[in-house]
Each structure stands twice: as C-alpha cells, then as structure tokens.
C-alpha atoms as a PDB file:
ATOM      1  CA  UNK A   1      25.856 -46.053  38.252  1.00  0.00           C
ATOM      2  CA  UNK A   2      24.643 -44.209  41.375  1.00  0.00           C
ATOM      3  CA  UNK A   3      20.808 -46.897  41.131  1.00  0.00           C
ATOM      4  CA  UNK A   4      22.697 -50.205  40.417  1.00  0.00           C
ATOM      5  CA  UNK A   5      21.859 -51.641  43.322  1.00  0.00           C
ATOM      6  CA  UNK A   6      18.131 -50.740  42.894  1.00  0.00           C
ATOM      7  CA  UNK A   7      16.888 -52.880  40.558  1.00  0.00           C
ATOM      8  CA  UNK A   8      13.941 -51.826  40.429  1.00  0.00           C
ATOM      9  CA  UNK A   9      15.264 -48.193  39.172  1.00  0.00           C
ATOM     10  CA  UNK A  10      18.357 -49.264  37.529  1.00  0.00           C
ATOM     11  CA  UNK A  11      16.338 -51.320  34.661  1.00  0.00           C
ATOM     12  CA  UNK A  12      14.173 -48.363  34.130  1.00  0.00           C
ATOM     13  CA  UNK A  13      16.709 -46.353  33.454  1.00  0.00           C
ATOM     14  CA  UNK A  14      19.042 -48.379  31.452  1.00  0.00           C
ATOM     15  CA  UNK A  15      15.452 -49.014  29.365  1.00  0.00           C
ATOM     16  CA  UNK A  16      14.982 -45.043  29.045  1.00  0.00           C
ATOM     17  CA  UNK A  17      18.854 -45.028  27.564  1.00  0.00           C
ATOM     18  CA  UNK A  18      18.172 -47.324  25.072  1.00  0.00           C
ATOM     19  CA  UNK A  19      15.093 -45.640  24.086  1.00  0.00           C
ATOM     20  CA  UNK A  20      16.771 -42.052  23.925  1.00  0.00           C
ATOM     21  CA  UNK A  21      19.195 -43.896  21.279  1.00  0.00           C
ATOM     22  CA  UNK A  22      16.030 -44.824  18.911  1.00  0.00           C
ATOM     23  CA  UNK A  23      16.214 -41.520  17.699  1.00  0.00           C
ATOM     24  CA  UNK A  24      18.918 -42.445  15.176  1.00  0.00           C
ATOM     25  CA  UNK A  25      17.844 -45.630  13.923  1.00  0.00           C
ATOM     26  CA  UNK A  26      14.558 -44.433  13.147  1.00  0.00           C
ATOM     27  CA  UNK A  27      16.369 -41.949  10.881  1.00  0.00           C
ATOM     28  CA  UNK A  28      18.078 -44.579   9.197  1.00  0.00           C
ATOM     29  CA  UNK A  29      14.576 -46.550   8.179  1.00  0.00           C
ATOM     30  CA  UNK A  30      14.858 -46.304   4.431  1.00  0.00           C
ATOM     31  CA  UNK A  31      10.964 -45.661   3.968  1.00  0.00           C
ATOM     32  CA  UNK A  32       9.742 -41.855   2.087  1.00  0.00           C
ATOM     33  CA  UNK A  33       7.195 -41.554   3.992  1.00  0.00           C
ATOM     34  CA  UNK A  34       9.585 -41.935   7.199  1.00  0.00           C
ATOM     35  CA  UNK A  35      12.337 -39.952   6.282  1.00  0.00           C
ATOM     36  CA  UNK A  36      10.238 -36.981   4.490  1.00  0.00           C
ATOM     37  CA  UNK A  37       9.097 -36.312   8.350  1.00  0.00           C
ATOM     38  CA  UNK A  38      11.824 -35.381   9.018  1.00  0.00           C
ATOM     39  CA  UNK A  39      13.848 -34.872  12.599  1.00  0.00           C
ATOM     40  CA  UNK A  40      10.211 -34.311  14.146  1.00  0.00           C
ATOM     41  CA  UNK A  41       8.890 -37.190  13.016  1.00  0.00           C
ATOM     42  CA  UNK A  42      11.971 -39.436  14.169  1.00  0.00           C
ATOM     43  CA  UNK A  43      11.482 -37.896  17.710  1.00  0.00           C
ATOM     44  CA  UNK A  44       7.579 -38.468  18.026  1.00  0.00           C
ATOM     45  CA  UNK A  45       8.526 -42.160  17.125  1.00  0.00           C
ATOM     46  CA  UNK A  46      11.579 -42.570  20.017  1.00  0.00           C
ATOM     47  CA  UNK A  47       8.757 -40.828  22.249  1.00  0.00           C
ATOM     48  CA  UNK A  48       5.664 -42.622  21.107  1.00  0.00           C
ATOM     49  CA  UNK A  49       7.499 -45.959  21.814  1.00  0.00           C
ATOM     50  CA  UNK A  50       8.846 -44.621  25.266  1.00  0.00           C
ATOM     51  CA  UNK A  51       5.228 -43.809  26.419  1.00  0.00           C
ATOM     52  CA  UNK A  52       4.242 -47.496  25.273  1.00  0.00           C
ATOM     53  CA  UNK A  53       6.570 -48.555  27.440  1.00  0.00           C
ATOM     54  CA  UNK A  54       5.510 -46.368  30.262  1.00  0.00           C
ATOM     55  CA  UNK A  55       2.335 -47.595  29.857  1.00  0.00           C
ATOM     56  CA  UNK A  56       3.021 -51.371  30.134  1.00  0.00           C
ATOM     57  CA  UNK A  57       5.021 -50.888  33.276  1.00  0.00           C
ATOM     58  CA  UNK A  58       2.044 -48.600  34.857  1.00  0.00           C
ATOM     59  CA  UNK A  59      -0.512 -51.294  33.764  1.00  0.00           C
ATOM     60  CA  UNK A  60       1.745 -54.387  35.454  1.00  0.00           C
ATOM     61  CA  UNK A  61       3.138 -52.385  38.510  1.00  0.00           C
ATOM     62  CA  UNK A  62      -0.342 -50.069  38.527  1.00  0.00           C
ATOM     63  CA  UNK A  63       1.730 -46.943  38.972  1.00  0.00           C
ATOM     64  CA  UNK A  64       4.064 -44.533  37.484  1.00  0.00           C
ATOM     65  CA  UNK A  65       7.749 -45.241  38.552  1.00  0.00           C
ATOM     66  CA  UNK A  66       9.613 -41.671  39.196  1.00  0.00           C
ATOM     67  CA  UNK A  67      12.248 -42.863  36.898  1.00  0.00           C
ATOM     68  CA  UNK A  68       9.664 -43.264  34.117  1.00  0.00           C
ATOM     69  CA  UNK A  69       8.095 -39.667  35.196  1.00  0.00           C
ATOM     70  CA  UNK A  70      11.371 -37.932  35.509  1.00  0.00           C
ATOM     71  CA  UNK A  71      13.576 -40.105  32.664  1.00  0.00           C
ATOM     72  CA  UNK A  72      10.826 -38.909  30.199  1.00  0.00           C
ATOM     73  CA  UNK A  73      11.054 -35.419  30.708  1.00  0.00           C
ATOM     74  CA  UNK A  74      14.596 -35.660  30.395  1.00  0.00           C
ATOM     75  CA  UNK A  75      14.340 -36.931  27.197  1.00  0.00           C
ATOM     76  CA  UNK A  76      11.835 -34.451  26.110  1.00  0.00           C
ATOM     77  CA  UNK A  77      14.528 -31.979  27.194  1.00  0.00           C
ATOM     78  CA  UNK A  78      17.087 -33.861  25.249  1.00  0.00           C
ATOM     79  CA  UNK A  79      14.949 -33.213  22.320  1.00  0.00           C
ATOM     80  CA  UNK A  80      14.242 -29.666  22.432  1.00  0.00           C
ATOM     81  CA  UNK A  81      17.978 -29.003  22.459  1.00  0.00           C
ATOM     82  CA  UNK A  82      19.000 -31.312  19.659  1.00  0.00           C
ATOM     83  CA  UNK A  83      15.911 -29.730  18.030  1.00  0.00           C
ATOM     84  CA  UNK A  84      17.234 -26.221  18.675  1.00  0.00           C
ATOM     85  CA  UNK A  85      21.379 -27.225  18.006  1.00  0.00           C
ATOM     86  CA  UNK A  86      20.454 -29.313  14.783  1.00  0.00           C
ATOM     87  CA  UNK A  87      20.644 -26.378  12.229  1.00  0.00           C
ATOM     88  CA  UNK A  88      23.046 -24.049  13.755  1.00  0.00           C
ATOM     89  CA  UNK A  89      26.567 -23.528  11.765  1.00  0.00           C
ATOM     90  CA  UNK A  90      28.608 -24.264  15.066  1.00  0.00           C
ATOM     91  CA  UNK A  91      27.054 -27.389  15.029  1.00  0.00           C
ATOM     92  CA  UNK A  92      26.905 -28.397  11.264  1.00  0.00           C
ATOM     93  CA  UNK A  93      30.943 -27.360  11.258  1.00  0.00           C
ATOM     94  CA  UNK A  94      31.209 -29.845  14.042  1.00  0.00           C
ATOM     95  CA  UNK A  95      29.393 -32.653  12.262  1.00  0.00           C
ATOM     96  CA  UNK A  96      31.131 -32.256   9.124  1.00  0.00           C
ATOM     97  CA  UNK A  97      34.863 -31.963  11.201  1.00  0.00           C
ATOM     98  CA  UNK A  98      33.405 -35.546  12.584  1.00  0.00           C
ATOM     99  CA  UNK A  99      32.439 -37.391   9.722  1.00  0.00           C
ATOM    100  CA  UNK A 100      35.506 -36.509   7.457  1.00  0.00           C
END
C-alpha cells in the first residue's frame, strides 16, 4: 500500500507477491519426478522463475530495481523459515486443526 503511487515499484512488488505464492502450485503439479523433490525442489522452482523475471526487467530497464534486490531476499527469507517451521509438531498440529 505504502508504493501505490510509484508505479514503477508498486508492479514490482505486486509481481514478487505473486511469485512468493508459486510455491504452492508447484506442489500441486501432479508429475513424480516433481513431487519426489520434494519442498526443496518446489522452492528452487518459485525462485528460479523469480530470477527469470529479474533478469528480463534488468535486461529492458539495464539495471537492478531495489525492489527486485530487496523483494528477493525477502523471499529467500520466507523460505528458510517455512523450510525450518515445515516439520515441527507445533506446526503440523496447526495444519491438521486447519484442514479438518
């Protein structure tokens, strides 16, 4: 909310949300030799589609946008901690309390 006047940033961002969402639906691809990778796997494909992104806007604009710089570490970050929550018994109680 606090960039929706910038255009410039605001689409960045709003691209870097829907990216951080891909996650999921590359989970749900109902291929072996996707799903036998595992959460890993799922999160090298959200990020290896993010960087192609990056790397289109860097080759139009010819430089990285600080959203891209800092949005992507973010959702490195995002992925470390869902990486580190994933298995824990607080959190498998919670997703089976959500999915009754």
């Amino acid at each position: 909310l606090a960039y929706r006047h910038r255009g410039d940033m605001h689409k960045r961002w709003m691209l870097l949300a829907s990216l951080s969402m891909l996650t999921a639906a590359y989970a749900r691809i109902p291929l072996e030799v996707v799903r036998s990778g595992g959460l890993p796997l799922f999160f090298a494909l959200t990020d290896l589609t993010t960087i192609v992104c990056i790397v289109a806007d860097v080759v139009i604009h010819r430089r990285l946008h600080p959203v891209f710089a800092s949005g992507f570490a973010l959702i490195i970050a995002s992925q470390v901690f869902r990486f580190w929550v994933a298995g824990t018994e607080p959190w498998l109680r919670f997703a089976g309390w959500l999915t009754r």
